[in-house]
Each structure stands twice: as C-alpha cells, then as structure tokens.
N, C-alpha and C. Protein backbone atom coordinates (compact mmCIF):
# COMPACT_ATOMS: atom_id res chain seq x y z
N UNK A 1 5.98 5.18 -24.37
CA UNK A 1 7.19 4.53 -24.84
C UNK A 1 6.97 3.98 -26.24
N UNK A 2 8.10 4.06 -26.83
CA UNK A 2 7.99 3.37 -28.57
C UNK A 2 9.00 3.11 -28.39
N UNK A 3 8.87 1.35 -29.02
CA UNK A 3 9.97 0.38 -29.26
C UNK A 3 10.06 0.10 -30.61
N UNK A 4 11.27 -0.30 -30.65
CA UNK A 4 11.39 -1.09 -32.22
C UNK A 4 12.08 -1.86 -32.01
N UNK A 5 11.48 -3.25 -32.98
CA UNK A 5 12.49 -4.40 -32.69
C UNK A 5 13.64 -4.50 -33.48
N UNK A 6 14.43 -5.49 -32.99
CA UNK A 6 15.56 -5.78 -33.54
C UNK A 6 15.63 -5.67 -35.25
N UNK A 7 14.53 -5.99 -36.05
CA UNK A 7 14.71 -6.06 -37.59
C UNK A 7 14.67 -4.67 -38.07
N UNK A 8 13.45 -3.98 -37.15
CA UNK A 8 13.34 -2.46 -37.64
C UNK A 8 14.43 -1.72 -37.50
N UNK A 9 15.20 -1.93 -36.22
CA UNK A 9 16.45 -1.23 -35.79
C UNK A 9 17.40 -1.52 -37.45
N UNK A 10 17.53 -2.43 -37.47
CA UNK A 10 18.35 -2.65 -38.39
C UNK A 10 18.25 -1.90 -40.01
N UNK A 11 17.06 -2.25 -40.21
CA UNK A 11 16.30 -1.83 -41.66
C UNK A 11 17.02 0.24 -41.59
N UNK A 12 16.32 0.67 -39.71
CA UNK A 12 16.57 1.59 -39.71
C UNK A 12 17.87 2.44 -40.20
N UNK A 13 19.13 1.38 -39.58
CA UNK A 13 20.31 1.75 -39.41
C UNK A 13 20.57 1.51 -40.70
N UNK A 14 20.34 0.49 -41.35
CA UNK A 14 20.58 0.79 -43.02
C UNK A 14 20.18 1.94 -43.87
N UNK A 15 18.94 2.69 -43.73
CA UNK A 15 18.11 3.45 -44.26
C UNK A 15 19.18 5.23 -43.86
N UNK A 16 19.30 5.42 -42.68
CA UNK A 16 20.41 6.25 -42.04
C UNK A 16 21.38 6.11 -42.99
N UNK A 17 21.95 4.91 -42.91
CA UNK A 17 23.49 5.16 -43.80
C UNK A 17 23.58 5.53 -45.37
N UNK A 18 22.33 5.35 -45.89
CA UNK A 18 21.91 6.07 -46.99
C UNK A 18 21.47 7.72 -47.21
N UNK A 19 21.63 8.23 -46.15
CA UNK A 19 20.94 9.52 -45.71
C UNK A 19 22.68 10.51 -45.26
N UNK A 20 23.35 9.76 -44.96
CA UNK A 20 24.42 10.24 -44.10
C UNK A 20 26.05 9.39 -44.79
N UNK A 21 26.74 9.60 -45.74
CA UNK A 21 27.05 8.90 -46.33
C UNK A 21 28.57 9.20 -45.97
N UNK A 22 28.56 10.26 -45.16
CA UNK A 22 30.30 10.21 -44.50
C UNK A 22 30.19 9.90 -43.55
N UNK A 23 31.22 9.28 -42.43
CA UNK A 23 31.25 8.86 -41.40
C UNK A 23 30.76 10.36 -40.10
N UNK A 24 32.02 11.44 -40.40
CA UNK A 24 31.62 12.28 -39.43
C UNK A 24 30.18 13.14 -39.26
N UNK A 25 29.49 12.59 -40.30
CA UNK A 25 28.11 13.02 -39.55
C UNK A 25 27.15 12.88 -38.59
N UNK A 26 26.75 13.41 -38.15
CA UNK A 26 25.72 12.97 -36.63
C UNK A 26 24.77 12.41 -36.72
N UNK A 27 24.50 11.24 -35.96
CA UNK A 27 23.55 10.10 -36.34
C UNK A 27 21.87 11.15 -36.39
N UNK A 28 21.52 10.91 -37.75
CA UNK A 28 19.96 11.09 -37.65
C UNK A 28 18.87 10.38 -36.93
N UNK A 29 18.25 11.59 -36.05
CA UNK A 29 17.04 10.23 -35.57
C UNK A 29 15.82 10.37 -36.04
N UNK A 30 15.03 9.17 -35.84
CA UNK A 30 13.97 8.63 -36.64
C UNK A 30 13.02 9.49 -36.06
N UNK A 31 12.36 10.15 -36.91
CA UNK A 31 10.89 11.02 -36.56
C UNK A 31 10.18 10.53 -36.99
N UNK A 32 8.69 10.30 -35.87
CA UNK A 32 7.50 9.54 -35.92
C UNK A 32 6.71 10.03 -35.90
N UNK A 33 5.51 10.71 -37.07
CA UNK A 33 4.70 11.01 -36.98
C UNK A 33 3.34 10.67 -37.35
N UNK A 34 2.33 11.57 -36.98
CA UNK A 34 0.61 10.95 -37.35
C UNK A 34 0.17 11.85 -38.35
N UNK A 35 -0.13 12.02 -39.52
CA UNK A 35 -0.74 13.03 -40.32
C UNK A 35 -2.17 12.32 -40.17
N UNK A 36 -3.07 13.75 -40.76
CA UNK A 36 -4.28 12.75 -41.14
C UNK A 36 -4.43 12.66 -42.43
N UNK A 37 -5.29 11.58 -42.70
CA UNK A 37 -5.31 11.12 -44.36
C UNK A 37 -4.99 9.31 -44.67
N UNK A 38 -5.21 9.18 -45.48
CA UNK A 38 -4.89 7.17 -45.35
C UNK A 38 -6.04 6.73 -45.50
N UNK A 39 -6.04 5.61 -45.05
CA UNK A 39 -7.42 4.74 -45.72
C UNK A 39 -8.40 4.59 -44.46
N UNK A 40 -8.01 4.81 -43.18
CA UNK A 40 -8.78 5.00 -42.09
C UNK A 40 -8.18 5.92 -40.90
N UNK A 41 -8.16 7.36 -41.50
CA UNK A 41 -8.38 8.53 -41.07
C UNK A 41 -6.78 9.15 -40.64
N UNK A 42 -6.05 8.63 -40.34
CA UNK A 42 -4.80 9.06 -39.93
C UNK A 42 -3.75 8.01 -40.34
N UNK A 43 -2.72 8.40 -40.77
CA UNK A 43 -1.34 7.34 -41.59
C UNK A 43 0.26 7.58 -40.32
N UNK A 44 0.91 6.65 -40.33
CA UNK A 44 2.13 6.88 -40.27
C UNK A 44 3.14 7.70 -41.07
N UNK A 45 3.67 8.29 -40.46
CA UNK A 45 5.17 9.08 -41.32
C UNK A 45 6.47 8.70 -41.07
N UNK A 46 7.37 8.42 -41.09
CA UNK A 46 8.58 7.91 -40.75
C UNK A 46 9.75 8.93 -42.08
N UNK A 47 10.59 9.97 -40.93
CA UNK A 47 11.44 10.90 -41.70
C UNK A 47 12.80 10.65 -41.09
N UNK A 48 13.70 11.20 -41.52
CA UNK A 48 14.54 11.07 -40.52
C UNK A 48 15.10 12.93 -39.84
N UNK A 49 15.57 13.19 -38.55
CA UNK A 49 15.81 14.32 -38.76
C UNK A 49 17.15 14.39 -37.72
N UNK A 50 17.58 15.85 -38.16
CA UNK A 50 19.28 16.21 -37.28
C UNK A 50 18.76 16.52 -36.44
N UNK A 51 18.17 16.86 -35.87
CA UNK A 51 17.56 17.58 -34.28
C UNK A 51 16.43 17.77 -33.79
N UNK A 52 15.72 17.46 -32.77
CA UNK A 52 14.22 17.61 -32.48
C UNK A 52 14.43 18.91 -32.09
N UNK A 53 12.71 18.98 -32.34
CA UNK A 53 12.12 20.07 -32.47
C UNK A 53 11.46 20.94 -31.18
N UNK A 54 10.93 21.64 -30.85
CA UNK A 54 10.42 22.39 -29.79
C UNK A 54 9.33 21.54 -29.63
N UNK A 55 8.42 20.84 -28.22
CA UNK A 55 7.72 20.01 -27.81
C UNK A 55 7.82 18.56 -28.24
N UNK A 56 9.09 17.93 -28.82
CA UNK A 56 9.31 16.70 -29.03
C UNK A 56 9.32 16.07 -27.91
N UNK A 57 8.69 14.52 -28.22
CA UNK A 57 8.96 13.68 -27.21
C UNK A 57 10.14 13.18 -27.60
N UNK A 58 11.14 12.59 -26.91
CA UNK A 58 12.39 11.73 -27.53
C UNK A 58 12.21 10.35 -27.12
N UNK A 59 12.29 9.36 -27.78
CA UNK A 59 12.79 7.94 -27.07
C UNK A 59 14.06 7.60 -27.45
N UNK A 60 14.70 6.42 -26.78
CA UNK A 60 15.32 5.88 -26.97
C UNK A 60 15.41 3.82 -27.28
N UNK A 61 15.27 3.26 -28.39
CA UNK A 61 15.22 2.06 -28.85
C UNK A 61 16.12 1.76 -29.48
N UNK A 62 16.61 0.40 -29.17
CA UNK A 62 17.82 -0.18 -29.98
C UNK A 62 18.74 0.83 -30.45
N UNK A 63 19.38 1.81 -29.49
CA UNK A 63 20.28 2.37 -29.70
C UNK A 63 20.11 3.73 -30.83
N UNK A 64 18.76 3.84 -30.95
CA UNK A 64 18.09 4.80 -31.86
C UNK A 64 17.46 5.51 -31.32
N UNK A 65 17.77 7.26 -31.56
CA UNK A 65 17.01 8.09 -30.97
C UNK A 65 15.75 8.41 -31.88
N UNK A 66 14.49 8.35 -31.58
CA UNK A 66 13.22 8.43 -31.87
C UNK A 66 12.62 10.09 -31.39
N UNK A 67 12.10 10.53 -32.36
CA UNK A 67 11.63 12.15 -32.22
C UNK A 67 10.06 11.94 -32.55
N UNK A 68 9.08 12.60 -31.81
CA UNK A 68 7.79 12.00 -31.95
C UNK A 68 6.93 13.79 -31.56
N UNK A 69 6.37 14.52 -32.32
CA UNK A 69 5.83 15.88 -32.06
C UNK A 69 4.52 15.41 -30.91
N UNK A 70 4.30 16.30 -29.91
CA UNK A 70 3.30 16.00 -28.93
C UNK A 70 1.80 15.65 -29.70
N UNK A 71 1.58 15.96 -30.72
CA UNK A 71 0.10 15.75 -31.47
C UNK A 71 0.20 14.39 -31.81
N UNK A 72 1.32 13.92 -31.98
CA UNK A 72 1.48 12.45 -32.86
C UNK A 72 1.70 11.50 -31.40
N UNK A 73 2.59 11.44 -30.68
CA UNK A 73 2.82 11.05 -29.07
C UNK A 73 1.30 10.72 -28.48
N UNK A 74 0.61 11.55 -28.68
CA UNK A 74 -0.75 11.28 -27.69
C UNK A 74 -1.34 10.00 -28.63
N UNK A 75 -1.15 9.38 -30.08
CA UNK A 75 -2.22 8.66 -30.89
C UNK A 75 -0.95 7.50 -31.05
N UNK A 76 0.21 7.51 -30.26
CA UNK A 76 1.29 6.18 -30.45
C UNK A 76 2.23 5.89 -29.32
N UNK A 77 1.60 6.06 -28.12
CA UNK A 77 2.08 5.53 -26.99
C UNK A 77 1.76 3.89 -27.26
N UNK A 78 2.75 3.49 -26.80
CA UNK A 78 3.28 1.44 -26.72
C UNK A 78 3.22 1.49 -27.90
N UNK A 79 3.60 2.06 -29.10
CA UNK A 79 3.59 1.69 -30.31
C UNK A 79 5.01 0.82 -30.45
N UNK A 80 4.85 -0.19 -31.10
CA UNK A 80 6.10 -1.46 -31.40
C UNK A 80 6.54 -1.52 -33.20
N UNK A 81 7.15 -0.98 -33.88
CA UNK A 81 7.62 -0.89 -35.06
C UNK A 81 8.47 -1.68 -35.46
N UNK A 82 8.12 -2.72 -35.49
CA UNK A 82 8.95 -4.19 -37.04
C UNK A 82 8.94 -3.64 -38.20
N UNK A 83 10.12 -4.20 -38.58
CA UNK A 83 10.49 -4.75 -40.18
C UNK A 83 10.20 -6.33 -40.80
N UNK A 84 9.81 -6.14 -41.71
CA UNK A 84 9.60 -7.60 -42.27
C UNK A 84 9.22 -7.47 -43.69
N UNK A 85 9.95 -8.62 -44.09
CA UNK A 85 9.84 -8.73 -45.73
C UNK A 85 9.13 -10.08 -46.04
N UNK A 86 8.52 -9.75 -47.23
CA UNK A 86 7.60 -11.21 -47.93
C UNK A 86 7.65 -10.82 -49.15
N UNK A 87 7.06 -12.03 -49.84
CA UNK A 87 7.46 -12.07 -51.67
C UNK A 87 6.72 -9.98 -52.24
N UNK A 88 6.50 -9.29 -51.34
CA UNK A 88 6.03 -8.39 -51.90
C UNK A 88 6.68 -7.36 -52.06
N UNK A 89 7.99 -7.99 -50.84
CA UNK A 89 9.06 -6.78 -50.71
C UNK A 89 9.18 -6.44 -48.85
N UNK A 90 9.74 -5.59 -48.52
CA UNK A 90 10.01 -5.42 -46.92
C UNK A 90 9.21 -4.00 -46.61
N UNK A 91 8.88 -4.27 -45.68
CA UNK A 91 7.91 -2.93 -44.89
C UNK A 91 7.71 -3.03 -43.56
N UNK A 92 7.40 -1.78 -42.78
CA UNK A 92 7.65 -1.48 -41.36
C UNK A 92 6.13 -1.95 -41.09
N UNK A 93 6.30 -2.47 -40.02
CA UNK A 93 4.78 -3.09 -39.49
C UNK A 93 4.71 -1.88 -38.27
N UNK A 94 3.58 -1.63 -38.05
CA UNK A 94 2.76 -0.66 -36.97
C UNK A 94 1.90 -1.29 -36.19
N UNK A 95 2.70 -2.02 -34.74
CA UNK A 95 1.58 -2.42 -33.86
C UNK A 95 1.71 -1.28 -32.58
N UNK A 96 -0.16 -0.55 -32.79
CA UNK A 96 -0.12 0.69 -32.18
C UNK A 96 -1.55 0.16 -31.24
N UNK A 97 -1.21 -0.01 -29.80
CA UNK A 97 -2.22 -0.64 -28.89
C UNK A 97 -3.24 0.56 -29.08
N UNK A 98 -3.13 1.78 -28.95
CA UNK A 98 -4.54 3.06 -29.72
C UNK A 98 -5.27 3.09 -30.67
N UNK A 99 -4.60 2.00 -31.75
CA UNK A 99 -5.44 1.76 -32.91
C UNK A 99 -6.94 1.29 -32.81
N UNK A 100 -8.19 1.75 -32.52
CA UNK A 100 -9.30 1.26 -32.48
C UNK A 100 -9.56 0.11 -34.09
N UNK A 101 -8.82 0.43 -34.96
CA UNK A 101 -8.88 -0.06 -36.21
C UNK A 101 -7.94 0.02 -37.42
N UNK A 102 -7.77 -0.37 -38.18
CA UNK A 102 -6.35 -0.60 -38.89
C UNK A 102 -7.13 -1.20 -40.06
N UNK A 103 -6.11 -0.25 -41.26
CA UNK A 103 -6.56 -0.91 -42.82
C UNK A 103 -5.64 -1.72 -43.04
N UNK A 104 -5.95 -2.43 -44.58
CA UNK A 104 -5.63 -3.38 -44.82
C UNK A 104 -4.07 -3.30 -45.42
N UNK A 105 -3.54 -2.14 -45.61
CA UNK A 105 -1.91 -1.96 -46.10
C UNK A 105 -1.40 -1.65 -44.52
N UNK A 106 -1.89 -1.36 -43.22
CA UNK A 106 -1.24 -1.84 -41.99
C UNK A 106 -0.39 -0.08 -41.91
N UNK A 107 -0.43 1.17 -42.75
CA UNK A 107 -0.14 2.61 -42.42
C UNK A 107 -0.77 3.07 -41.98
N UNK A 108 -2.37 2.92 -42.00
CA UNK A 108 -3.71 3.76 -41.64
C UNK A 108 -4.09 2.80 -40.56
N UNK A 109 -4.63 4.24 -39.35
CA UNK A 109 -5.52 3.73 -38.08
C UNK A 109 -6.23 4.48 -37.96
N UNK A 110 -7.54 4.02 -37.25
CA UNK A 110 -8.86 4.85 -36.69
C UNK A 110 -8.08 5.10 -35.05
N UNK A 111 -7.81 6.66 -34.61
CA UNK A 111 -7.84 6.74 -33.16
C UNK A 111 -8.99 5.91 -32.52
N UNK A 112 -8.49 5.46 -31.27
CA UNK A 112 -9.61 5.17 -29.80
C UNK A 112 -10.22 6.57 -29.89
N UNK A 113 -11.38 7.02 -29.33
CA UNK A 113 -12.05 7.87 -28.53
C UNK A 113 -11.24 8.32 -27.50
C-alpha cells in the first residue's frame, strides 16, 4: 500500500491541473517509480501518466490514482509521501519503511537486503 497525506494530495492535485489545463480531460495518475542512481543507490521518480501500464500496481490515496511498475512496488511498499515547505521552498518527503538508509536531500535510499 502507498499513501499520501493530505498536503501531498493537494500539492498533487495542483501539479495535475498544470498538466491538464481543460476541464474535459481525464484525471492523470501519479506514477511512482525507483530508478537507480542518486546519492545512495536508487532515487524516487514522480511522473504523471494517462494510463497504466502492463504489470502496474495501482493504488488508490486521497482520491488519487497511483501507478507503481512491479520493479519499483517491491522497494516501496508502506511508502507514505508528504508535502512540505520551508524557507528553501516545498518538496515531497519519502517515508519508505524499506529504506535501510536515506541521504541527506531525502530522494535517495539504500534497499533492505
């Protein structure tokens, strides 16, 4: 399961309406993925897309459909995705219970074993 809280939902639904700028278009959902690369071995991706793909997982959070490819799903189960802003500006926080380790900009994790 992947949740997002109430601020991310929001940030989200703003970010969408920039993507989709007439009404009759079909809500984009948020695709979650793991590339590797980052400052400790694998990063977050956050895209948005019109339709999942062949072996997508789907969730559903705050009224947002979430698209997650099975390679990325296995390294972000209970993953919880906030929004939050400070004098540096606003950014999506990644609390991912698989993270054996996490750098210091909070995109990059070391998988568990």
């Amino acid at each position: 399961m992947i949740t997002l809280t109430e601020s991310a939902a929001k940030e989200i639904r703003r970010l969408q309406a920039t993507q989709t700028p007439s009404s009759p278009s079909p809500q984009l959902a948020l695709r979650i993925q793991v590339k590797p690369g980052g400052c400790a071995a694998l990063y977050y991706d956050l895209s948005f897309a019109l339709s999942q793909q062949d072996g997508d997982q789907t969730y559903e959070s705050q009224g947002i459909e979430i698209c997650v490819d099975a390679e990325s799903d296995r390294h972000i189960q209970g993953l919880r995705l906030d929004y939050s802003e400070d004098l540096m500006g606003g950014g999506f926080r990644f609390h991912n219970p698989n993270a054996l380790n996490t750098c210091g900009c909070g995109h990059s994790f070391s998988p568990s074993p």
